[in-house]
C-alpha atoms as a PDB file:
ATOM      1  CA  UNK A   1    -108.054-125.565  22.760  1.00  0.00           C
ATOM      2  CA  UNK A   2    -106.793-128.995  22.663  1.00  0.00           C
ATOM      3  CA  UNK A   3    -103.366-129.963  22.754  1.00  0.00           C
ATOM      4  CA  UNK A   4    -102.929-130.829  19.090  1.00  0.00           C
ATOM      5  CA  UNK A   5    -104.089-127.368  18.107  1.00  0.00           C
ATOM      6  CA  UNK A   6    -102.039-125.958  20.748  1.00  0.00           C
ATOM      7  CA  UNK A   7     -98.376-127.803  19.837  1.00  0.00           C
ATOM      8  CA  UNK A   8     -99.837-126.784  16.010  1.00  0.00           C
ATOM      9  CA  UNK A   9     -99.647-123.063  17.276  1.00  0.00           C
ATOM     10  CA  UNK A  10     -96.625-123.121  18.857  1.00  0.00           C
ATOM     11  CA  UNK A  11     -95.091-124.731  15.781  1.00  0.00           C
ATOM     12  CA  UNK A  12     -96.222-121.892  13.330  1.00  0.00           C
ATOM     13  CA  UNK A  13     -95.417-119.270  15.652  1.00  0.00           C
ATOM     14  CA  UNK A  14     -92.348-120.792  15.799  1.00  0.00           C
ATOM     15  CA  UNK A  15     -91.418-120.787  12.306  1.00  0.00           C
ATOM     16  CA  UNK A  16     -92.613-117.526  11.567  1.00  0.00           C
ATOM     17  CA  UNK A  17     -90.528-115.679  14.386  1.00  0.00           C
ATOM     18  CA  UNK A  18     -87.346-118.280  12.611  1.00  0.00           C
ATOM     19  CA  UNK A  19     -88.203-116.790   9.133  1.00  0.00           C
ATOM     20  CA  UNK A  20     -88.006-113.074  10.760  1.00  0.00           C
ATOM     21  CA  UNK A  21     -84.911-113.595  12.446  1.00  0.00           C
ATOM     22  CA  UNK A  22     -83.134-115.674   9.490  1.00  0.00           C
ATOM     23  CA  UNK A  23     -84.536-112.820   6.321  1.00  0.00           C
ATOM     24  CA  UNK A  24     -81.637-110.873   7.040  1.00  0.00           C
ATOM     25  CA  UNK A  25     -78.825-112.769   6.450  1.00  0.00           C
ATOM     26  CA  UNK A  26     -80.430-114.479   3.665  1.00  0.00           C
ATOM     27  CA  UNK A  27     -81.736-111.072   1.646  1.00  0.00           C
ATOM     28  CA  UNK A  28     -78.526-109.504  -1.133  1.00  0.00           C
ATOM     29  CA  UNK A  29     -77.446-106.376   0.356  1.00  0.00           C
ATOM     30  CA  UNK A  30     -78.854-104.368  -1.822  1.00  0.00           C
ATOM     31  CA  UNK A  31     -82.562-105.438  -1.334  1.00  0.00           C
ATOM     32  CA  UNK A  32     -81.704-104.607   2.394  1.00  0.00           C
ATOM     33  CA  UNK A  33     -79.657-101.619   2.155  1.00  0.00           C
ATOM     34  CA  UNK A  34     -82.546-100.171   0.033  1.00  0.00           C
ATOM     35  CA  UNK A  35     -83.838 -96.954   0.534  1.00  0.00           C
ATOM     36  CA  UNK A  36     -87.262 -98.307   1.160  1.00  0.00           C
ATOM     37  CA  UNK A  37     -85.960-100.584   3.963  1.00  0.00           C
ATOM     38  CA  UNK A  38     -83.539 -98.108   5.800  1.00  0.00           C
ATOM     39  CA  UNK A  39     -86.785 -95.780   6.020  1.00  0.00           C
ATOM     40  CA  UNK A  40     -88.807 -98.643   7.701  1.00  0.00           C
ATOM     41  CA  UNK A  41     -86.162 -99.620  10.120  1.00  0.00           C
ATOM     42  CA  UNK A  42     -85.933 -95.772  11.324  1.00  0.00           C
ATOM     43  CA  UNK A  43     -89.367 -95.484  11.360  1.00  0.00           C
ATOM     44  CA  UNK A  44     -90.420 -98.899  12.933  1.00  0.00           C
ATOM     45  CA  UNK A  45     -89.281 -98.433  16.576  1.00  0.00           C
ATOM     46  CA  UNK A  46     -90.625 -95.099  16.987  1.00  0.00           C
ATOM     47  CA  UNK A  47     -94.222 -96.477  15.333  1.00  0.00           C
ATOM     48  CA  UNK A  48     -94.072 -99.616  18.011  1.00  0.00           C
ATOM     49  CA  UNK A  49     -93.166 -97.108  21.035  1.00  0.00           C
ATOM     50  CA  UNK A  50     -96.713 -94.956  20.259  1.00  0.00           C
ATOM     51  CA  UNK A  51     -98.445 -98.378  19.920  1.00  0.00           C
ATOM     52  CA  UNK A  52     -97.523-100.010  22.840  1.00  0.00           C
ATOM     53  CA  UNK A  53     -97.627 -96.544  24.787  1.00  0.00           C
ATOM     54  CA  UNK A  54    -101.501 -96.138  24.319  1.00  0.00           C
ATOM     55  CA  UNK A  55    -101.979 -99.480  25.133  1.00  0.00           C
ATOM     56  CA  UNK A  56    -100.250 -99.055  28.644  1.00  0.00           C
ATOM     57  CA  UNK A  57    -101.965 -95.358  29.073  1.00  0.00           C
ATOM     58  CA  UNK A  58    -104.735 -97.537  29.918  1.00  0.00           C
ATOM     59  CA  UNK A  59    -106.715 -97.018  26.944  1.00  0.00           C
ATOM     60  CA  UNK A  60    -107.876-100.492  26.436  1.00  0.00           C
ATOM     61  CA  UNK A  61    -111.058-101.723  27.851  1.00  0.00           C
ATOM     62  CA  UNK A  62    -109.281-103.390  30.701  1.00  0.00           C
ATOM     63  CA  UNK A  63    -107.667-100.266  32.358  1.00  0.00           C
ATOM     64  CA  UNK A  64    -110.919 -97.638  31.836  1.00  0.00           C
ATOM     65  CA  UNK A  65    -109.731 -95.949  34.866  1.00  0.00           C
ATOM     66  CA  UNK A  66    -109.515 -91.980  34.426  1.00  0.00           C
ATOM     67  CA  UNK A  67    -106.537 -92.042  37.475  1.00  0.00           C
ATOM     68  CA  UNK A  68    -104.577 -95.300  35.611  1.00  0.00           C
ATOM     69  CA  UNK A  69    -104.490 -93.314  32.425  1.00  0.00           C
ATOM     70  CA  UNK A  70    -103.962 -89.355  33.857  1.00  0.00           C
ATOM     71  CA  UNK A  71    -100.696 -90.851  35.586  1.00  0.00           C
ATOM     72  CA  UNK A  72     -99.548 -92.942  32.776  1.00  0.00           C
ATOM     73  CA  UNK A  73     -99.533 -89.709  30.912  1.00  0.00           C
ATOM     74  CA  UNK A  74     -98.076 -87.733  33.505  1.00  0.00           C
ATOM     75  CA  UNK A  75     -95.126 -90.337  34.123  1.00  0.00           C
ATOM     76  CA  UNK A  76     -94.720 -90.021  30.195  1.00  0.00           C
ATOM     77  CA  UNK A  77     -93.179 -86.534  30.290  1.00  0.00           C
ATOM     78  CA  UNK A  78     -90.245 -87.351  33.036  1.00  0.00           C
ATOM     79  CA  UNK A  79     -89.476 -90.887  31.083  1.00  0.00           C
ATOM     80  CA  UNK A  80     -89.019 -89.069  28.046  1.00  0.00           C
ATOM     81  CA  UNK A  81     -87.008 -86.185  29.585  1.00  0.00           C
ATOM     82  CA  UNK A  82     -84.911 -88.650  31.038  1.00  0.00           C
ATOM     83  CA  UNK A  83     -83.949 -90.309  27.568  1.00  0.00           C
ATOM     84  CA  UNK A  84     -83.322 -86.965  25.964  1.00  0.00           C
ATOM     85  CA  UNK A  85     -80.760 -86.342  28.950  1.00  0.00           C
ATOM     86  CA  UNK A  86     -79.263 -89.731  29.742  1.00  0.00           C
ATOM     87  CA  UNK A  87     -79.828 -91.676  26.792  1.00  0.00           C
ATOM     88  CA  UNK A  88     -80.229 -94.620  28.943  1.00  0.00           C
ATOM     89  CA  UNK A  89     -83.544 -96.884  27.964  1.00  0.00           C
ATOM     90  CA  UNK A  90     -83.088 -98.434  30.691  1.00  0.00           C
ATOM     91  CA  UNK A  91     -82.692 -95.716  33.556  1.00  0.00           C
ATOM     92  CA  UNK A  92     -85.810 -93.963  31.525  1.00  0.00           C
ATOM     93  CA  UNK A  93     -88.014 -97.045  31.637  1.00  0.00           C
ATOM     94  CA  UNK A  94     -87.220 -97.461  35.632  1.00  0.00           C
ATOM     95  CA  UNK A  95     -88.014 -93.607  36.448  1.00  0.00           C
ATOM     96  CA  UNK A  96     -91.342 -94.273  33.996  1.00  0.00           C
ATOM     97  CA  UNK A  97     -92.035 -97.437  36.620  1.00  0.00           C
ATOM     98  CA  UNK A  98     -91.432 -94.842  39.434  1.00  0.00           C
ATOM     99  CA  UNK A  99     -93.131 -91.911  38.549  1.00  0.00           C
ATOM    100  CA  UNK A 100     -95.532 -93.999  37.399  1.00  0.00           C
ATOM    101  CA  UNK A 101     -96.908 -95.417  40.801  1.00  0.00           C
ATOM    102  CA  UNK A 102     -95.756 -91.724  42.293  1.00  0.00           C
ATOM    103  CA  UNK A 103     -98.812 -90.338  40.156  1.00  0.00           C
ATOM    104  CA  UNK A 104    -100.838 -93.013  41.016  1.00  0.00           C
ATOM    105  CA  UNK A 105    -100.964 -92.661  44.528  1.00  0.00           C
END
């Protein structure tokens, strides 16, 4: 990739993550107090939590490893136990780091 098509990358990246951030204040409250987009904002973090946990289970061709993925599983359970009790994200995501290597040994 050269560096033209690289700074071109960056650029539209850029202005795409600007346009996210800026829709907000720039949408009438009533297009964003809509039914339709309460319902995706309750519904969106939970939907990027199962994504992003099967792709750290190890279920992507990179971590094929029957151990990797058994104790990403198993440090699942205490992780989410954890944030039903504490409801701390980040005490839960430290224990998940723990228990994680814990299984893995």
């Amino acid at each position: 990739m050269s560096l033209t098509e690289l700074l071109i990358l960056v650029g539209v990246i850029t202005i795409i993550t600007f346009l996210f951030r800026f829709t907000p204040f720039i949408l009438p409250k009533n297009v964003i107090q809509s039914p339709l987009v309460l319902n995706f904002g309750k519904k969106l973090p939970s939907g990027i939590m199962i994504i992003l946990f099967l792709y750290s289970t190890g279920l992507s061709e990179e971590h094929v490893n029957q151990k990797f993925i058994t104790a990403s599983f198993l440090a699942a359970i205490p992780v989410t136990l954890i944030y039903v009790w504490k409801k701390n994200a980040v005490f839960s995501i430290l224990s998940g780091v723990i228990f994680f290597y814990i299984f893995l040994i």
